[in-house]
C-alpha atoms as a PDB file:
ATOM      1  CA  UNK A   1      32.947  -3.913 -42.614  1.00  0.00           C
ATOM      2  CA  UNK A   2      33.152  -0.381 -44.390  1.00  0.00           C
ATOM      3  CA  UNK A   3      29.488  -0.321 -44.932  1.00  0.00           C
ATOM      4  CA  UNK A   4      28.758  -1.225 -41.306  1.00  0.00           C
ATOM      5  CA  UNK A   5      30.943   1.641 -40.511  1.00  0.00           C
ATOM      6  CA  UNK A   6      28.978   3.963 -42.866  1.00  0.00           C
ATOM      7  CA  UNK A   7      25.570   2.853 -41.793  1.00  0.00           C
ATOM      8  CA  UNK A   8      26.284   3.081 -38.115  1.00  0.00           C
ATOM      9  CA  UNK A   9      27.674   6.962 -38.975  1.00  0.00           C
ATOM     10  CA  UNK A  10      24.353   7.507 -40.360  1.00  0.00           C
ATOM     11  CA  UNK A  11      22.411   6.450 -38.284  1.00  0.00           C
ATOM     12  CA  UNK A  12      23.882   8.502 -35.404  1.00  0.00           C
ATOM     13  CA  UNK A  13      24.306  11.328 -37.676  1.00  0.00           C
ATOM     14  CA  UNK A  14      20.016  11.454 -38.105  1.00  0.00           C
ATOM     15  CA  UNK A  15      19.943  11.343 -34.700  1.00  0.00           C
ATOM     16  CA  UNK A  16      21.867  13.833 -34.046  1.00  0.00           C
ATOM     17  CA  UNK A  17      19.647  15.746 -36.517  1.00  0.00           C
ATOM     18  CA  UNK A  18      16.111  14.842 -35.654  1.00  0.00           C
ATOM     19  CA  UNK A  19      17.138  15.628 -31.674  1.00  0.00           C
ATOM     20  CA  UNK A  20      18.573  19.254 -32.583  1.00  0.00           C
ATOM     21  CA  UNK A  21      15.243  19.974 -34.779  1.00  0.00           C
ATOM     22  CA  UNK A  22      13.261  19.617 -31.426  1.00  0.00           C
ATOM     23  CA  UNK A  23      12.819  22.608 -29.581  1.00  0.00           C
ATOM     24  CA  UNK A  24      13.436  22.419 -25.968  1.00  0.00           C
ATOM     25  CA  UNK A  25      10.508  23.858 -23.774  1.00  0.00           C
ATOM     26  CA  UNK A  26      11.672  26.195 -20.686  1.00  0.00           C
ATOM     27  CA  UNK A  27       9.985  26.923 -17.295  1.00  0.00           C
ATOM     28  CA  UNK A  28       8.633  29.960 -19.161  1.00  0.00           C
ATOM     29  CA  UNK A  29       6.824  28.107 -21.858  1.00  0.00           C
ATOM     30  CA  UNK A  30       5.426  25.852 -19.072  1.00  0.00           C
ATOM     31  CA  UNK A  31       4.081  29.097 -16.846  1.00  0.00           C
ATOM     32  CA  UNK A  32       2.356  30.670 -20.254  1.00  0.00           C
ATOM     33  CA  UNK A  33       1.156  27.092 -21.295  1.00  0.00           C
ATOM     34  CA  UNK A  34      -0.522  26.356 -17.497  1.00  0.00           C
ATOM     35  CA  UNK A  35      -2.046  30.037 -17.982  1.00  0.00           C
ATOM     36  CA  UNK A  36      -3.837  29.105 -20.916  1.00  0.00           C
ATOM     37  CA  UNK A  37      -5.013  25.748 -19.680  1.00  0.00           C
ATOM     38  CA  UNK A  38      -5.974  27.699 -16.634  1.00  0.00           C
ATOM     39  CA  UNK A  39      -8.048  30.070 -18.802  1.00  0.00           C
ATOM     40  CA  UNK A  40      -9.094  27.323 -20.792  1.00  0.00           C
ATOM     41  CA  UNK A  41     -10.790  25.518 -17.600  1.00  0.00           C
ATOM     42  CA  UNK A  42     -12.468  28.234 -16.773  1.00  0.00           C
ATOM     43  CA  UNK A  43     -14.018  29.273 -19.993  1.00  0.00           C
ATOM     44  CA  UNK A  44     -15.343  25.795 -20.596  1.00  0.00           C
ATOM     45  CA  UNK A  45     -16.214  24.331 -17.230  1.00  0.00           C
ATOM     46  CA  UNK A  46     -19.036  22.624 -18.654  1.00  0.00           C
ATOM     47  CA  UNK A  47     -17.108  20.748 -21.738  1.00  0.00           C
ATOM     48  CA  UNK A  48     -17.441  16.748 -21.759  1.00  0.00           C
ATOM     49  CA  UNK A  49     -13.975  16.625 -21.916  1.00  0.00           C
ATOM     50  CA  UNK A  50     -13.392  18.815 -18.203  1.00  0.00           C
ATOM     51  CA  UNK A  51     -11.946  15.969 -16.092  1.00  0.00           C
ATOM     52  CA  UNK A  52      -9.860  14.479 -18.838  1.00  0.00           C
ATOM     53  CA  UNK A  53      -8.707  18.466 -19.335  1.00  0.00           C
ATOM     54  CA  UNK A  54      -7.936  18.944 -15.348  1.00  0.00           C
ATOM     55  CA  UNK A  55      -5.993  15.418 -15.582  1.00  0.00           C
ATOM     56  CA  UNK A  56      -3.842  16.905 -18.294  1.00  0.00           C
ATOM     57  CA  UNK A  57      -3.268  20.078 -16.667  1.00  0.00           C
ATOM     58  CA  UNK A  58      -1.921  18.334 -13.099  1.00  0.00           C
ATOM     59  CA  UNK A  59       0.277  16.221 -15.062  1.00  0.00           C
ATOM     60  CA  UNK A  60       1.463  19.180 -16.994  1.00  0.00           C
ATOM     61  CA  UNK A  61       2.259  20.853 -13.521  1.00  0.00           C
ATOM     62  CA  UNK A  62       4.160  17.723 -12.088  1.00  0.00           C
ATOM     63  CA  UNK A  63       6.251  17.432 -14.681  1.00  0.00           C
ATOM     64  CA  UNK A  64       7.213  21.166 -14.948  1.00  0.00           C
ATOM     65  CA  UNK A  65       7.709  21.299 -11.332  1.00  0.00           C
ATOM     66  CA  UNK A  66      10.117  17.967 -12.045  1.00  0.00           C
ATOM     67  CA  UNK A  67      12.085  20.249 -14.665  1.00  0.00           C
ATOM     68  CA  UNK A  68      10.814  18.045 -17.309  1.00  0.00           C
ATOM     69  CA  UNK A  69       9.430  20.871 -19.376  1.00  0.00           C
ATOM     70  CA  UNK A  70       8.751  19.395 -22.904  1.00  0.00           C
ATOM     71  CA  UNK A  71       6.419  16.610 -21.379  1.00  0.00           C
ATOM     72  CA  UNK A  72       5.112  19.466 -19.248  1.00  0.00           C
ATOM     73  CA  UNK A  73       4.265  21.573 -22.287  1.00  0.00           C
ATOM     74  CA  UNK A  74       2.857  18.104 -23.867  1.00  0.00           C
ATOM     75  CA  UNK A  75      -0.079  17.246 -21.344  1.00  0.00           C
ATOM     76  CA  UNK A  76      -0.485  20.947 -21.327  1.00  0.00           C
ATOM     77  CA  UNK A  77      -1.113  20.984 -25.253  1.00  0.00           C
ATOM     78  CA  UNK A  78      -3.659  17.770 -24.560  1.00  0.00           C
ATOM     79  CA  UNK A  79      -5.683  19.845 -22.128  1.00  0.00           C
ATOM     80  CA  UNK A  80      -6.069  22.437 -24.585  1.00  0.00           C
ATOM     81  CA  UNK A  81      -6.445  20.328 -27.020  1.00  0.00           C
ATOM     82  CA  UNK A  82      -9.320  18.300 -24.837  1.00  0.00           C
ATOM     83  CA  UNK A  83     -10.899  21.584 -24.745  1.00  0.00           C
ATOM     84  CA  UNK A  84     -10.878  22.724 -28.256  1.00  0.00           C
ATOM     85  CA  UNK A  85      -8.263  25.569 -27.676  1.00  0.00           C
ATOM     86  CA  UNK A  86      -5.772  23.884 -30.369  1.00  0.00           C
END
C-alpha cells in the first residue's frame, strides 16, 4: 500500500512539473505570431506549401480569438514552419 502511495505522489508530482515548464502563450504572442505568418504569406505567395500555410494561419486565428492561445501560437508556428520561416 505504501508504495502505491509513493508512486501515485510521483506521478502527480511530474505532472505538476512538466505542466509548470510549459510556457503559457498570451493574446500578445498570438498578435506578433499572426504578424509574422501574415508577413510570411506575403513574402512567399508562390511556395508549394501556400494553402497548407493559409490553413494554419485561420486556425491559428480561431483559436486565439477562442482564448486558446498556446494552440493558437501552435498552427501559427506550422504556417511558418510550412513556409520555411522556422
Amino acid at each position: 500500500m505504501n508504495i502505491v502511495k509513493h508512486t501515485v505522489t510521483i506521478a502527480a508530482l511530474a505532472g505538476m512539473f512538466a505542466a509548470a515548464g510549459a510556457s503559457a502563450a498570451t493574446l500578445g504572442d498570438c498578435n506578433k505570431m499572426a504578424t509574422q505568418v501574415n508577413r510570411a504569406l506575403s513574402e512567399n505567395a508562390t511556395s508549394a506549401n501556400i494553402n497548407a500555410a493559409q490553413k494554419e494561419k485561420q486556425l491559428g486565428s480561431y483559436y486565439c480569438t477562442m482564448d486558446s492561445y498556446n494552440k493558437g501560437v501552435e498552427h501559427y508556428t506550422q504556417a511558418l514552419t510550412l513556409l520555411g520561416q522556422k
